[in-house]
Each structure stands twice: as C-alpha cells, then as structure tokens.
Protein backbone atom coordinates (compact mmCIF):
# COMPACT_ATOMS: atom_id res chain seq x y z
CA UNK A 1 -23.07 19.84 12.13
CA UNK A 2 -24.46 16.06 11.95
CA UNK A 3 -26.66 17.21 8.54
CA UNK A 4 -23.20 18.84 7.41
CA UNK A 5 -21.45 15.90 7.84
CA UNK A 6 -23.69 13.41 6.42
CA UNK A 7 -24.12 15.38 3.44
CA UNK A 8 -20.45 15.41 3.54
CA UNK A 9 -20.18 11.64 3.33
CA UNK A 10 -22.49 11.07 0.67
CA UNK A 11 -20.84 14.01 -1.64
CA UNK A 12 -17.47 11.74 -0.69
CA UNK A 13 -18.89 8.27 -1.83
CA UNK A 14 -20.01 9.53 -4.50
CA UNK A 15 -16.85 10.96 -5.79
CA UNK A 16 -15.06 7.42 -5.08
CA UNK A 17 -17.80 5.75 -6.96
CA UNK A 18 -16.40 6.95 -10.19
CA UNK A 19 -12.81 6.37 -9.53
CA UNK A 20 -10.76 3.63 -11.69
CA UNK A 21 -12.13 4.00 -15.07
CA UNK A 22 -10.06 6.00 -17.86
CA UNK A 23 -9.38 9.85 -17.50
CA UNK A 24 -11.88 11.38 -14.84
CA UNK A 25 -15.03 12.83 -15.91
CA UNK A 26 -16.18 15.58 -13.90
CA UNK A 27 -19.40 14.46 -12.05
CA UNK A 28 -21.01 17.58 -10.16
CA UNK A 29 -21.78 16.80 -6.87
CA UNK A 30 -24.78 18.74 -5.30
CA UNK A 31 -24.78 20.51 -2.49
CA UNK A 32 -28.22 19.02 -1.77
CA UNK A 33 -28.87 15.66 0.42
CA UNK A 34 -28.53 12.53 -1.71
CA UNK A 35 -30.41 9.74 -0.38
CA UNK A 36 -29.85 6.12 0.50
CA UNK A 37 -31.84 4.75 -2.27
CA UNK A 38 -30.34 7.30 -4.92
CA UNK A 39 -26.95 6.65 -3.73
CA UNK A 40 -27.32 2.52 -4.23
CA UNK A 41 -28.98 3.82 -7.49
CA UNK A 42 -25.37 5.63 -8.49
CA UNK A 43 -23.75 2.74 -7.38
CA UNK A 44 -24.85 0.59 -10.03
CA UNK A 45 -23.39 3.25 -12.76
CA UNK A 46 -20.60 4.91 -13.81
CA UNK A 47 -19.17 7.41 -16.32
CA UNK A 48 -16.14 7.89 -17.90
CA UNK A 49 -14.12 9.98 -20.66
CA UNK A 50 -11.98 8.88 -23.67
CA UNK A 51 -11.14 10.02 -26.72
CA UNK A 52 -13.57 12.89 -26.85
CA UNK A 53 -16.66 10.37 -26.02
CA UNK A 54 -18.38 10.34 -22.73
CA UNK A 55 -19.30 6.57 -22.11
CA UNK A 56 -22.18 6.13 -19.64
CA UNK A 57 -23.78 3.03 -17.69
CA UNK A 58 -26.83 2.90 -16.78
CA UNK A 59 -29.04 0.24 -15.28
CA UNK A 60 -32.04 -0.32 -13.57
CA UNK A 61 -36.16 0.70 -13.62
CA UNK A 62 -36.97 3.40 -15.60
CA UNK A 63 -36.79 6.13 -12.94
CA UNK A 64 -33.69 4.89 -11.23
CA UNK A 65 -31.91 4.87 -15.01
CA UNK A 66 -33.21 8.00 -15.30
CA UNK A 67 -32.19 9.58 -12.11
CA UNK A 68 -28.01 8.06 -13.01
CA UNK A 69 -28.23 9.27 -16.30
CA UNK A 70 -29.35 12.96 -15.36
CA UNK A 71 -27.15 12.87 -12.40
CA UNK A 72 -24.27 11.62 -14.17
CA UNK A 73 -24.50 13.77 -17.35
CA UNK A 74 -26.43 17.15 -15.94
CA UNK A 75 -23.78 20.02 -17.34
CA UNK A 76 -23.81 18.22 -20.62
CA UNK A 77 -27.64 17.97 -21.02
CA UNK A 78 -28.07 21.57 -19.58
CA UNK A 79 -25.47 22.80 -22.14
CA UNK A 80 -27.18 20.84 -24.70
CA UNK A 81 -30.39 23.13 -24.09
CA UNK A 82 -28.62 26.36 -23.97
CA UNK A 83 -27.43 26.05 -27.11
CA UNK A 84 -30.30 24.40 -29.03
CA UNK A 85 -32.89 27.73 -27.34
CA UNK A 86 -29.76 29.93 -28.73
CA UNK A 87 -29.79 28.65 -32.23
CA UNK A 88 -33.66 27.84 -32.83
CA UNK A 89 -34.39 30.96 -31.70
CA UNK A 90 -31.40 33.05 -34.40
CA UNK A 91 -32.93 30.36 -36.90
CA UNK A 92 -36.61 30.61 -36.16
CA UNK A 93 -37.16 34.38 -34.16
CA UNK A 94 -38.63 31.94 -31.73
CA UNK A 95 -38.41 31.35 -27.96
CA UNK A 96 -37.55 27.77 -26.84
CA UNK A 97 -40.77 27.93 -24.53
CA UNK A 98 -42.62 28.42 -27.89
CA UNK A 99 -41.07 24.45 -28.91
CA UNK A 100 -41.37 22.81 -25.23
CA UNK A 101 -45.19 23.63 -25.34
CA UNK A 102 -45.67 22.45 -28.66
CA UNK A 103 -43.48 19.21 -28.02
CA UNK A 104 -46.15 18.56 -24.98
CA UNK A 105 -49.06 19.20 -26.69
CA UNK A 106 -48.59 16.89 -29.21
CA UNK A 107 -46.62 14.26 -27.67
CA UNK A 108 -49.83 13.75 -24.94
CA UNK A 109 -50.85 10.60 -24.58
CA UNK A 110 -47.96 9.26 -26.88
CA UNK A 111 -45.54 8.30 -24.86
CA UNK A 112 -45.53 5.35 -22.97
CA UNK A 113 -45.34 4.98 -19.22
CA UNK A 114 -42.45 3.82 -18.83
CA UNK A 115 -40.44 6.27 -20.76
CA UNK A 116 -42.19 9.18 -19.17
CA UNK A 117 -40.92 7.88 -15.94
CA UNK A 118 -36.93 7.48 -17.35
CA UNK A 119 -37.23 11.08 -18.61
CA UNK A 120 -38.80 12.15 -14.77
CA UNK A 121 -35.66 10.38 -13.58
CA UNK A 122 -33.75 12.53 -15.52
CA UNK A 123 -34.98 15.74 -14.04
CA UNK A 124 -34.38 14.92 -10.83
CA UNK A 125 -31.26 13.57 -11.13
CA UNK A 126 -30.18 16.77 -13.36
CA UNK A 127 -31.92 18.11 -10.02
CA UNK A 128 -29.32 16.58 -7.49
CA UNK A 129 -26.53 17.55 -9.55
CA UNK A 130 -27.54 21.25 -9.30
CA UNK A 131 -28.97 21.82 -12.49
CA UNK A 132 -32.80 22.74 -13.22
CA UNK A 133 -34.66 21.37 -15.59
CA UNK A 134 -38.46 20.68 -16.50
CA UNK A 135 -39.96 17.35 -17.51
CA UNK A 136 -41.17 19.35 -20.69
CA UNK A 137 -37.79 20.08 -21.66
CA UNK A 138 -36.37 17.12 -21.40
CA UNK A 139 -39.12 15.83 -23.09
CA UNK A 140 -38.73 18.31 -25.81
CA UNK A 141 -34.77 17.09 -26.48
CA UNK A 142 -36.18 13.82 -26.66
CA UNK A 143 -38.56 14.59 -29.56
CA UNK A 144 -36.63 17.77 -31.00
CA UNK A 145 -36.12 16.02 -34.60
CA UNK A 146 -40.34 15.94 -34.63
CA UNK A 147 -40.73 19.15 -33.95
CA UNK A 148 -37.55 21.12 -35.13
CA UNK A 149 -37.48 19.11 -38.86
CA UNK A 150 -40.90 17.94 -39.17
CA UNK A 151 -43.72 19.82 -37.25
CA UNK A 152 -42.14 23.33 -38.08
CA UNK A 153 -42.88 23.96 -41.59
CA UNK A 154 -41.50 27.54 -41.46
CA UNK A 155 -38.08 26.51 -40.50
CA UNK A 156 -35.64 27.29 -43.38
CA UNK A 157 -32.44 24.38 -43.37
CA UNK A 158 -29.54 26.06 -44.41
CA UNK A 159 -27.68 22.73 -43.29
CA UNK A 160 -29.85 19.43 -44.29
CA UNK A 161 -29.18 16.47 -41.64
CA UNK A 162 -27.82 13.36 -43.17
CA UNK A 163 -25.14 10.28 -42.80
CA UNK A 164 -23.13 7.77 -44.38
CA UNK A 165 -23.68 4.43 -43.68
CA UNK A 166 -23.69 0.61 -45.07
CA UNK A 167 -24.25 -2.97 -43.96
CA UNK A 168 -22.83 -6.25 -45.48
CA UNK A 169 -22.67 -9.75 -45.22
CA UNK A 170 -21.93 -12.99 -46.52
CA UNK A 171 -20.02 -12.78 -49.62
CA UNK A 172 -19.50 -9.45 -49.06
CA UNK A 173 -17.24 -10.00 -46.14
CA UNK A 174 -13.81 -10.74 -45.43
CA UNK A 175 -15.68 -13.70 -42.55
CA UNK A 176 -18.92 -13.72 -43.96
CA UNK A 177 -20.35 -12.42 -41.22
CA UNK A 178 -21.81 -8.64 -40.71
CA UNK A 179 -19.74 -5.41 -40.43
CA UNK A 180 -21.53 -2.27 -39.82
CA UNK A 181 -20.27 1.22 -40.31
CA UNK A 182 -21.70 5.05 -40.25
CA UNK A 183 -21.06 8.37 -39.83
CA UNK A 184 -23.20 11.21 -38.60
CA UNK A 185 -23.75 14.31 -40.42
CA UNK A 186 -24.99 17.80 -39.10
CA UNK A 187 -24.15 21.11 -38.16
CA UNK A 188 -21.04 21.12 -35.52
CA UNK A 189 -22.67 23.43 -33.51
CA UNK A 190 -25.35 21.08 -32.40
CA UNK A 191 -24.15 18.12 -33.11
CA UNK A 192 -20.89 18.48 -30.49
CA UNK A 193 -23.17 16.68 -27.94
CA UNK A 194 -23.75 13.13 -29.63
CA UNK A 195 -20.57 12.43 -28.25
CA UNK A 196 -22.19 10.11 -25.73
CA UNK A 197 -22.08 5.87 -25.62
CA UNK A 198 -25.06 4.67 -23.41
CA UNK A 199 -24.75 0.86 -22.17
CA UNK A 200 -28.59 1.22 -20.73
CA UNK A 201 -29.22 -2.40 -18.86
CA UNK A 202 -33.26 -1.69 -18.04
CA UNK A 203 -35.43 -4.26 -15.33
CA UNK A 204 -36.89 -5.27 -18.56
CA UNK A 205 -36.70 -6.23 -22.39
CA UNK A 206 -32.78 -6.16 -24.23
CA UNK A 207 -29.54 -4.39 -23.73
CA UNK A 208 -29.09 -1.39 -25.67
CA UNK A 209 -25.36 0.13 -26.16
CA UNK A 210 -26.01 2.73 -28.90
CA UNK A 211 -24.71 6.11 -29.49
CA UNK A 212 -26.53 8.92 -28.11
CA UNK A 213 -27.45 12.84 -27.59
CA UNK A 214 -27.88 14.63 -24.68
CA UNK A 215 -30.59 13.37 -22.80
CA UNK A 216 -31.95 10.82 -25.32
CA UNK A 217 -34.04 8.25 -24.57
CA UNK A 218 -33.45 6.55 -28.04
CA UNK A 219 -29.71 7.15 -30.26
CA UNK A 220 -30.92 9.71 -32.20
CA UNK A 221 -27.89 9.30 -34.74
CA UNK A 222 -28.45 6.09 -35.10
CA UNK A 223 -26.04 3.66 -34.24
CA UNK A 224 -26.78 0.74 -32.00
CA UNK A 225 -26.24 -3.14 -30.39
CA UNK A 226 -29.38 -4.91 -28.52
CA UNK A 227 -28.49 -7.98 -26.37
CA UNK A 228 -31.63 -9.97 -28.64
CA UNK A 229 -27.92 -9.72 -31.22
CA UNK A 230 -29.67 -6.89 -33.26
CA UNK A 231 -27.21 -4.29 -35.31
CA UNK A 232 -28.52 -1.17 -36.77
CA UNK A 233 -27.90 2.29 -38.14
CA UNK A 234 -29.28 4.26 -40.59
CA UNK A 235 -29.54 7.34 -42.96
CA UNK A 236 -31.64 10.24 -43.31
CA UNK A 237 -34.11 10.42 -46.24
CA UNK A 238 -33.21 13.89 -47.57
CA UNK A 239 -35.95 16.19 -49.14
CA UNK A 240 -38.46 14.71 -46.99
CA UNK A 241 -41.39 16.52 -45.71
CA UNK A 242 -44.50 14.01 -44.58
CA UNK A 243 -45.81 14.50 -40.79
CA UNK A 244 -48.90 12.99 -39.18
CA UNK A 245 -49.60 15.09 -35.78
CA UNK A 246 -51.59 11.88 -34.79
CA UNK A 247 -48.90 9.23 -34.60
CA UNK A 248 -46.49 7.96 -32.38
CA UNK A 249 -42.69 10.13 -31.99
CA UNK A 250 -39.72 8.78 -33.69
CA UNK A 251 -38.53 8.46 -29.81
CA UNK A 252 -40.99 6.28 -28.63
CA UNK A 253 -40.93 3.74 -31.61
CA UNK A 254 -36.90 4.00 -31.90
CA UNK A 255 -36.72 3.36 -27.98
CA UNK A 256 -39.42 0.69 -28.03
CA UNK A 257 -37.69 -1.61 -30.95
CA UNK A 258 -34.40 -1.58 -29.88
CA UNK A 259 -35.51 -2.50 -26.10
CA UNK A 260 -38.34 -5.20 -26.64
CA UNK A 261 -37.62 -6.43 -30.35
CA UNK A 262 -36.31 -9.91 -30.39
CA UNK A 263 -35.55 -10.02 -34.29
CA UNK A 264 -35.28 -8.05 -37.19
CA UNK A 265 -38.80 -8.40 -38.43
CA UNK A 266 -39.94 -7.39 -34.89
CA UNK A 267 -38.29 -4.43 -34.78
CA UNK A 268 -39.17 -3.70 -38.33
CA UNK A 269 -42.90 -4.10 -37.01
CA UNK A 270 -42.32 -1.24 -34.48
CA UNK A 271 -41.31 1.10 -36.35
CA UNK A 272 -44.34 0.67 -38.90
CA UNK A 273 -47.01 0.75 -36.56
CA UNK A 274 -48.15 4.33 -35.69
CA UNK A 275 -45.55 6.08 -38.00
CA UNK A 276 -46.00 9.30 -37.65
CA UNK A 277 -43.10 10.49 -40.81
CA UNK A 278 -41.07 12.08 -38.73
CA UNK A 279 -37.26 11.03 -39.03
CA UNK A 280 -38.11 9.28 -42.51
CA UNK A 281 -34.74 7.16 -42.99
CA UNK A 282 -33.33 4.35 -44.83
CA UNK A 283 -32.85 2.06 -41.69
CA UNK A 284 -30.14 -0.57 -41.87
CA UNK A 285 -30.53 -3.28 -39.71
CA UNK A 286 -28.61 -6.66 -39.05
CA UNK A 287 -29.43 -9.98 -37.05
CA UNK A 288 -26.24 -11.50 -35.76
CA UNK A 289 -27.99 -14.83 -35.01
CA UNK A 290 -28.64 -15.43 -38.27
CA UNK A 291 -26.62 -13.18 -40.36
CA UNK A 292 -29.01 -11.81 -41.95
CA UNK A 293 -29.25 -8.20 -42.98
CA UNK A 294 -32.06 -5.77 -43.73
CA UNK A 295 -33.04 -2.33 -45.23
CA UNK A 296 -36.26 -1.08 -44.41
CA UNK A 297 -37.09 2.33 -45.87
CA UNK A 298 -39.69 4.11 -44.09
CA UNK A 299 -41.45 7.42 -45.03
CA UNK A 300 -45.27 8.56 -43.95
CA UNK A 301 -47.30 7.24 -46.72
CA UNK A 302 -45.38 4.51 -47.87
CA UNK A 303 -42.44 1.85 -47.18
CA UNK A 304 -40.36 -0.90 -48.40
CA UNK A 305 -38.51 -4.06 -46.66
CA UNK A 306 -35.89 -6.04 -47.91
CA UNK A 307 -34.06 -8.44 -46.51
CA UNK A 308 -30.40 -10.96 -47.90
CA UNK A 309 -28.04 -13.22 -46.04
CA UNK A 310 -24.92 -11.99 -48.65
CA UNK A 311 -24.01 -8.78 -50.12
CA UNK A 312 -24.52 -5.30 -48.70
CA UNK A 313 -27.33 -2.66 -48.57
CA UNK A 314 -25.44 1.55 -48.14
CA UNK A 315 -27.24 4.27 -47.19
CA UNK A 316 -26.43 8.38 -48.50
CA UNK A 317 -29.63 10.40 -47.42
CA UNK A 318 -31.10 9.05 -51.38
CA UNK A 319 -34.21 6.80 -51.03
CA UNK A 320 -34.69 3.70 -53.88
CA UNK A 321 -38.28 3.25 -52.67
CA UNK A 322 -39.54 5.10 -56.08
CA UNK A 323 -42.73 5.43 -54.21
CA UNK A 324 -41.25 7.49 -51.44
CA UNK A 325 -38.71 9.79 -53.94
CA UNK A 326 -41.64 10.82 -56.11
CA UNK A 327 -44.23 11.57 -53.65
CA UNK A 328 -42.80 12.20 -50.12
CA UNK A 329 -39.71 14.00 -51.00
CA UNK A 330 -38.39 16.85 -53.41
CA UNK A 331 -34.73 14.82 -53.26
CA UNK A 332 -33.13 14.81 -57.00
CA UNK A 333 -31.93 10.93 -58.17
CA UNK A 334 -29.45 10.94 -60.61
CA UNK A 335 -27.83 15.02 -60.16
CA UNK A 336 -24.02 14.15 -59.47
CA UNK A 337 -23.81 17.58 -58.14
CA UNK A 338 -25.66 16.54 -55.46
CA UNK A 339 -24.07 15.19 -51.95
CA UNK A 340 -26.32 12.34 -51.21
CA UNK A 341 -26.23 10.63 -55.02
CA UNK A 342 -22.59 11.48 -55.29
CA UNK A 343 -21.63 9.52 -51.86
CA UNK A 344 -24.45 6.96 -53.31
CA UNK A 345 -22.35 6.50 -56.09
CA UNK A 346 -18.90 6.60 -54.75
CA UNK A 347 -20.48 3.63 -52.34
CA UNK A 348 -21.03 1.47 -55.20
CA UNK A 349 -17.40 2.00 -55.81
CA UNK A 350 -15.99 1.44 -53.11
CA UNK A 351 -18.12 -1.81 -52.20
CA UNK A 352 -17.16 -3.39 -55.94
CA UNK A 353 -13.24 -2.51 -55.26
CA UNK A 354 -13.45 -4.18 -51.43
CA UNK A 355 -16.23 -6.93 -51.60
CA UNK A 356 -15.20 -10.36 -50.20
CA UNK A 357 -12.29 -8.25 -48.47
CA UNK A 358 -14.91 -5.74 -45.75
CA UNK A 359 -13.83 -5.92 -42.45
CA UNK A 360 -13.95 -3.41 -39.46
CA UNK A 361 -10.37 -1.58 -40.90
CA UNK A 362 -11.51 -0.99 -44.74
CA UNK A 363 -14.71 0.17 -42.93
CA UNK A 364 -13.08 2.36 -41.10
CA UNK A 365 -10.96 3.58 -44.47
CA UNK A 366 -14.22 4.12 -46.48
CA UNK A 367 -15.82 6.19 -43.67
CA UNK A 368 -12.86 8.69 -43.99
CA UNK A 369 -12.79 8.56 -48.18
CA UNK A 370 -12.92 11.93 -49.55
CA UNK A 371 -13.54 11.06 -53.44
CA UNK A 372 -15.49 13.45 -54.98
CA UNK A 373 -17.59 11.96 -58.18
CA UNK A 374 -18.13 14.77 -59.58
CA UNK A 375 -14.93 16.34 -59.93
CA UNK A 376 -13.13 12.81 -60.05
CA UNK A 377 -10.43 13.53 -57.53
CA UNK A 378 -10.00 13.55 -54.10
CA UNK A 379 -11.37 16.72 -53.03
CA UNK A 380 -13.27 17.07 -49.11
CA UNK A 381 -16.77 18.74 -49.47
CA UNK A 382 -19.87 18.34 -49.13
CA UNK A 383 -20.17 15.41 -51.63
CA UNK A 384 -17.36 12.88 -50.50
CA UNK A 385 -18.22 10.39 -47.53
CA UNK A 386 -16.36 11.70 -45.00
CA UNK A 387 -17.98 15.16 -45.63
CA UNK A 388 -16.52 18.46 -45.06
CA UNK A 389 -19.53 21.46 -45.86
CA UNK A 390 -16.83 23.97 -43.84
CA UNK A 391 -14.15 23.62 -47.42
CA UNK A 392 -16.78 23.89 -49.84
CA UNK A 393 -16.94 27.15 -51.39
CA UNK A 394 -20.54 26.43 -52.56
CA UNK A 395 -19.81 26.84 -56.50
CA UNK A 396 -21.05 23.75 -57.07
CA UNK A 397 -25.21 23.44 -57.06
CA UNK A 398 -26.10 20.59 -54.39
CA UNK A 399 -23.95 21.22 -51.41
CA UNK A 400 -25.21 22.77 -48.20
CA UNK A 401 -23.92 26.39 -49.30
CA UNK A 402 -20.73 28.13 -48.63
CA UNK A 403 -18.45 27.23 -45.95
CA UNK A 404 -21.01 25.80 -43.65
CA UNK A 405 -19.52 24.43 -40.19
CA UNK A 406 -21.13 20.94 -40.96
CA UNK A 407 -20.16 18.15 -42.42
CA UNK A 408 -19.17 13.98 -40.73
CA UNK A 409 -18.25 14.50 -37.16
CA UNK A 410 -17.33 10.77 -36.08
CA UNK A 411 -16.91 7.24 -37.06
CA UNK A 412 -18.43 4.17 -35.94
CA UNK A 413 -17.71 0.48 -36.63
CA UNK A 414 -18.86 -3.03 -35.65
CA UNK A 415 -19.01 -6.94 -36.82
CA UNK A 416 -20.39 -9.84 -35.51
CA UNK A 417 -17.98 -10.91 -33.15
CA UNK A 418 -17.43 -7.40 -31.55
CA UNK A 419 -21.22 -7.34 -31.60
CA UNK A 420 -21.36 -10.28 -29.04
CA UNK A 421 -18.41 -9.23 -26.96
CA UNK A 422 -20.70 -6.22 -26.55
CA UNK A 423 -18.50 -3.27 -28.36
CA UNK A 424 -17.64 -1.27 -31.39
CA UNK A 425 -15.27 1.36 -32.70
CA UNK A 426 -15.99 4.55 -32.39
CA UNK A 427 -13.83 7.80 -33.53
CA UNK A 428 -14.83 11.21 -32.56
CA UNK A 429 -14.21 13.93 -34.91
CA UNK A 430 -13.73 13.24 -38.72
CA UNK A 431 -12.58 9.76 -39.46
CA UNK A 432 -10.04 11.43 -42.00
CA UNK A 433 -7.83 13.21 -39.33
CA UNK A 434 -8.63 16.72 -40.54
CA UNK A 435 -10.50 17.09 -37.69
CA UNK A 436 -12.01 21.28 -37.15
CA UNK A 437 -10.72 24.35 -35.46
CA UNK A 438 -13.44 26.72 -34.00
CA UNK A 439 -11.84 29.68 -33.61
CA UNK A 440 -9.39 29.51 -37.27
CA UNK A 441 -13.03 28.76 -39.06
CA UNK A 442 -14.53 32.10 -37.30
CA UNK A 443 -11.92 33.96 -38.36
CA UNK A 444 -11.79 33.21 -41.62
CA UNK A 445 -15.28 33.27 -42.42
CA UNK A 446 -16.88 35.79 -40.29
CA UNK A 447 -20.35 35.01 -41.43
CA UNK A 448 -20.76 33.11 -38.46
CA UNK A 449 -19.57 35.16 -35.69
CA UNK A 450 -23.23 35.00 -34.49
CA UNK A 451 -22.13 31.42 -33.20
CA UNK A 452 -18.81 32.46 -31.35
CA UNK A 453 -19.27 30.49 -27.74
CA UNK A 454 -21.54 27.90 -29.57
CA UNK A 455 -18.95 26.49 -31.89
CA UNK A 456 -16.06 24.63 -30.47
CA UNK A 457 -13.34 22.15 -31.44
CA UNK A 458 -14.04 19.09 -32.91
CA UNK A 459 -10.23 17.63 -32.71
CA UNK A 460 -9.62 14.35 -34.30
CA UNK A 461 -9.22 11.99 -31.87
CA UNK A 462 -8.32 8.09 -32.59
CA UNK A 463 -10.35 5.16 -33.30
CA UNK A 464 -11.48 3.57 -30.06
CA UNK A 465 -12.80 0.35 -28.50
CA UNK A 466 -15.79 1.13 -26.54
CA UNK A 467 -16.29 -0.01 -23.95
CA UNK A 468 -13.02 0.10 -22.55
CA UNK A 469 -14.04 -2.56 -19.65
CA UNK A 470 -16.68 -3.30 -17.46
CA UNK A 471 -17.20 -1.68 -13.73
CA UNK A 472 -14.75 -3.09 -11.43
C-alpha cells in the first residue's frame, strides 16, 4: 500500500506540473516509479499545445534534457517510428531493423558524447512514460535524412524534400534590420510530426529555440534562434546525390553549430569541417548583433560563402554555386516547368515589388503566394511558394507527379527584435488557409489508400506567437 501510494503521489505531481499553460497536452504518466531526481528533472520543463504545435522546454545536462524531452513527448516520438518503419518499408521492401543497424554502424564513433547521452535520456524517459524504445532507434530518427536520402542509393523519391525560404536586411527592410521566413516542404504523411518548438536551455554553450521532429536532437527543417543572436533556416539542394560514409552526420554538425557557435562565421566553420554531403542545402543564416546576413551553400565536394549587411539572399531547393549544380547534382537551372526555378523566380518578384517595405506580415503574405510562373496566374501546385503537390494533376514536366499528398505544411517568421525577445511566428498547416483533408484526398484519389491511418489532417490553423510565455 505505501509503494502504491507513493507512486500515487509522484503520478499526481506530475500531472500538476503541467497545469497553467494553454490547452492541456496529454502527458502519459507511467505506471512505473518516478524518482526524486527525475521528478526535479520534470520540474524544470513543461509542454504545452496551441495551434496544432506542441511547444516543449527543456533544460538541463544532456541526460536530464533528454530524459524531459522523451518523457514529455513519448506517444509522439513512438508514433513518429511507426509510421516512418510503415512507409520505408512500402517504399523500400525493407524492415526498419534493416535502417537502425545501418544508422549504428556508420554513425560509430561519430557522435559526440554528449549527444549520445541526450538521446540515452530520451529512451528512458520514453521508458517512464510507458513507451519502449532502443538507443538505436532513436538514434536512427536522429540521422534518418543520412540514411533514408543519402546512404540508400536504391530508394526511388516519388516526393523530393524541399522549402521556401529567404533572408534580408538593410535596405531590404521595412527597419533595416533582419526578417527571416520559411516553409517546409515534404510528404504530409511524414512530415505531420515537425509540428514541435523546442526551447532546449543545455548546462552548456547557447540557447536553441528551433523547430523540430520527433525526437531530434538538431531542427531537422530548419528553422532556428541561438541565444549567441544567431538566425537561420535553410533550403534543400534538390538533385543532389554526394555522400562520404566517413564524415560526420548532418545531426551532429547541425546540433553542434547552433549550440557552441558564437557568430556566423563560427557556425559556418562547423558545418564545413567533416561534411559528410548529406543534407546538402543552401543555408541561410543571420547575425542579429551585427545585422549581417549570410548564405553558405554546402554540398560534398565543394562550397561557397557569402556574406552582406543590405539586401536579401532566397532559397527554392536551386543551388547558384555553378560548381555544385554541374557536378553534385542532376537539378535543371533555367526549366520554368520546374518547382524549385519557378519559386526561384517568383522570389525575385516578389522581393523587387516589396524591398525597403519586408517586415514579419509581407513575410508572412509571400510564404502563402500561390503564383505560378509558368502559367502566369495564380494557380496552387507544385511550382508556387506555398506549394500544393496534392492539386497538381502532373501534366506539367517538373512537379512531384500526380496528386501527391505533399506540398508546404507550415509557416515560420522572425526579425530582429522578436529574435531577442526570444520568439517567432509560426503557422501550422499551409500559410494560404487551404489547409488538407485526409480522408476527402483518399477518396478522391484512391492511389493512396495504402496510407489510410498514416495520413491525417493538416487543418489550417492561425499564425502564432511562440512562445506564448514563460513557466510560471
């Protein structure tokens, strides 16, 4: 009866622990015994949702931020895996054991102490919260873009990652100071778990409050603040295909700059060093300090940095490094038809109509434009910026196909003074309001009844500050 009770009392201090913030989130309790020290390790975070985001505080050493975040966000991360071992293995005709072995083979000796212990963390939080999952796993989510885009040459892509992004300052500006804005592209299947905002506080290095997957170490989408006043997003090099087994995982390096760079260069340095090609993208990066802002455009064998204090530097899945198009990827330049130069092109627009003017509400605007240069009229599909692959009927060469259930699944915004008052804007589902209907899509296009379960909603919820306060 005493054990009863006193497992009794923790489950009930735990439950109060997450009372006050916005609408409830439902934190599983387990039945198991929750320590002293893990229960003054939940007491320093805190979870709550809004607006179809989850936002999540973490803080601590690496195992104890760990331990909160897999405690805090088990059914999400074991959902997560369900549904990526479903869909690699209709995609592939493989097992997800056959990726978690690879993904720990050659991640040994890669990843760096401290981040082995956050991920440990995670599995025994996940652990306390009832759910069961293996380091390797987790480890596995963490470096899934390596292995699922990058390491697997036989995987076929029906529906090729990729964003929307841009960065400006200066003259550019309606302050003259930096506004940041992107949107993430991928296949809604998947993709319904980057719904996550991670404030992660760590014993050491800078800040982080980025937007996340699952149980990712790094963003992943890539959208991000660092307390050393660093911005930074970026976009997917399309066409790309350069991997080198022997270097360091996107993770690690992603992870490592945003936590312990102090300045653009630095982080710029990070991500260099080791490279091992996987997650080749444009990276847009800006310095709040100084106002300066930065592109650097990484592939395997080469790279290119630039930095400006005025103008603006977008981002559409197209490289300009000339050395990186022509060697590294089989991307077209100059096709129309094509998604990523279209939305290049409608960028240029869009920047010459609003330049001087940019602030965090034209950003928003732009994210949900639905131009299409090709046809020269507003038309959603998988060329406009606020991309909708489930409209397009595929006539047209350079989309992702016919009615694919992909396309721009959120919104996010920031300048330099929401920067430093540590938020952003973020809008879940499509920043045009169209937002997408599972079960209507499945049955109209029947195609894909093979992901019936796997698909859901992506409603279009408004834009909102995150995050909404601080504990207490």
């Amino acid at each position: 009866m005493k054990r009863y009770l006193k497992k009794l009392v923790c489950s009930i201090s735990i439950m109060f622990l997450i009372a006050g913030c916005a609408r409830e989130a439902a934190v599983p309790v387990s039945e198991g015994y929750i320590t002293t020290k893990e229960k003054e390790w939940l007491e320093k975070a805190y979870r709550y949702d809004k607006n179809g985001w989850i936002f999540l505080h973490i803080e601590g050493g690496p195992f104890e931020r760990g331990f909160q975040r897999g405690y805090l966000t088990a059914n999400e991360i074991d959902e997560l895996l369900k549904t990526m071992a479903y869909i690699l293995k209709f995609e592939t005709a493989k097992d997800l054991d056959f990726f978690v072995e690879a993904a720990a083979k050659l991640f040994k000796g890669k990843v760096s102490k401290e981040y082995i212990e956050e991920m440990k963390g995670m599995v025994a939080g996940m652990e306390r919260a009832g759910k069961t999952m293996t380091f390797e796993e987790i480890l596995f989510l963490n470096g899934s873009i390596d292995i699922c885009w990058y390491w697997w040459p036989k995987e076929k892509k029906s529906m090729e990652p990729g964003c929307s992004a841009f960065i400006a300052t200066g003259e550019a500006t309606a302050d003259g100071k930096i506004v940041m804005a992107h949107n993430t592209w991928s296949g809604y299947a998947d993709a319904q778990f980057c719904n996550i905002i991670v404030d992660i506080a760590p014993d050491k290095g800078h800040r982080i409050l980025m937007q996340s997957w699952g149980p990712l170490i790094y963003s992943g989408t890539d959208f991000f603040i660092t307390s050393a006043g660093l911005v930074g997003t970026e976009t997917t090099i399309g066409g790309f295909s350069g991997f080198d087994r022997k270097g360091t995982p996107v993770f690690e390096r992603t992870r490592k700059a945003m936590q312990y760079a102090n300045n653009i260069d630095e982080w710029t340095d990070i991500m260099i060093k080791n490279n091992n090609g996987a997650y080749a993208n444009s990276w847009l990066l800006g310095d709040i300090k100084t106002n300066e802002i930065a592109r650097l455009e990484l592939g395997l064998k080469h790279h290119s940095f630039e930095k400006k204090t005025t103008g603006y530097i977008s981002g559409s899945n197209v490289t300009d490094n000339i050395e990186i198009l022509r060697e590294e990827t089989t991307a077209p330049y100059d096709d129309i038809r094509n998604g990523r130069v279209a939305r290049r092109e409608r960028w240029k627009q869009l920047m010459k109509e609003h330049y001087g003017k940019i602030d965090t509400e034209i950003a928003k605007r732009m994210l949900a434009d639905h131009y299409d240069m090709y046809l020269e009229k507003e038309n959603p599909c998988s060329r406009t910026i606020c991309g909708h692959a489930e409209l397009d009927d595929g006539s047209i060469p350079g989309g992702w196909g016919a009615y694919v259930p992909g396309g721009a699944l959120d919104g996010k915004v920031v300048d330099s003074n929401m920067a430093k008052n540590w938020r952003f804007w973020a809008k879940w589902g499509s920043s045009c309001d169209i937002g997408f209907d599972a079960k209507q899509f499945l049955e109209k296009h029947t195609q894909y009844d093979w992901l019936e379960g796997y698909l859901k909603d992506l409603p279009a919820e408004p834009w909102t500050i995150f995050p909404l306060k601080e504990k207490g």
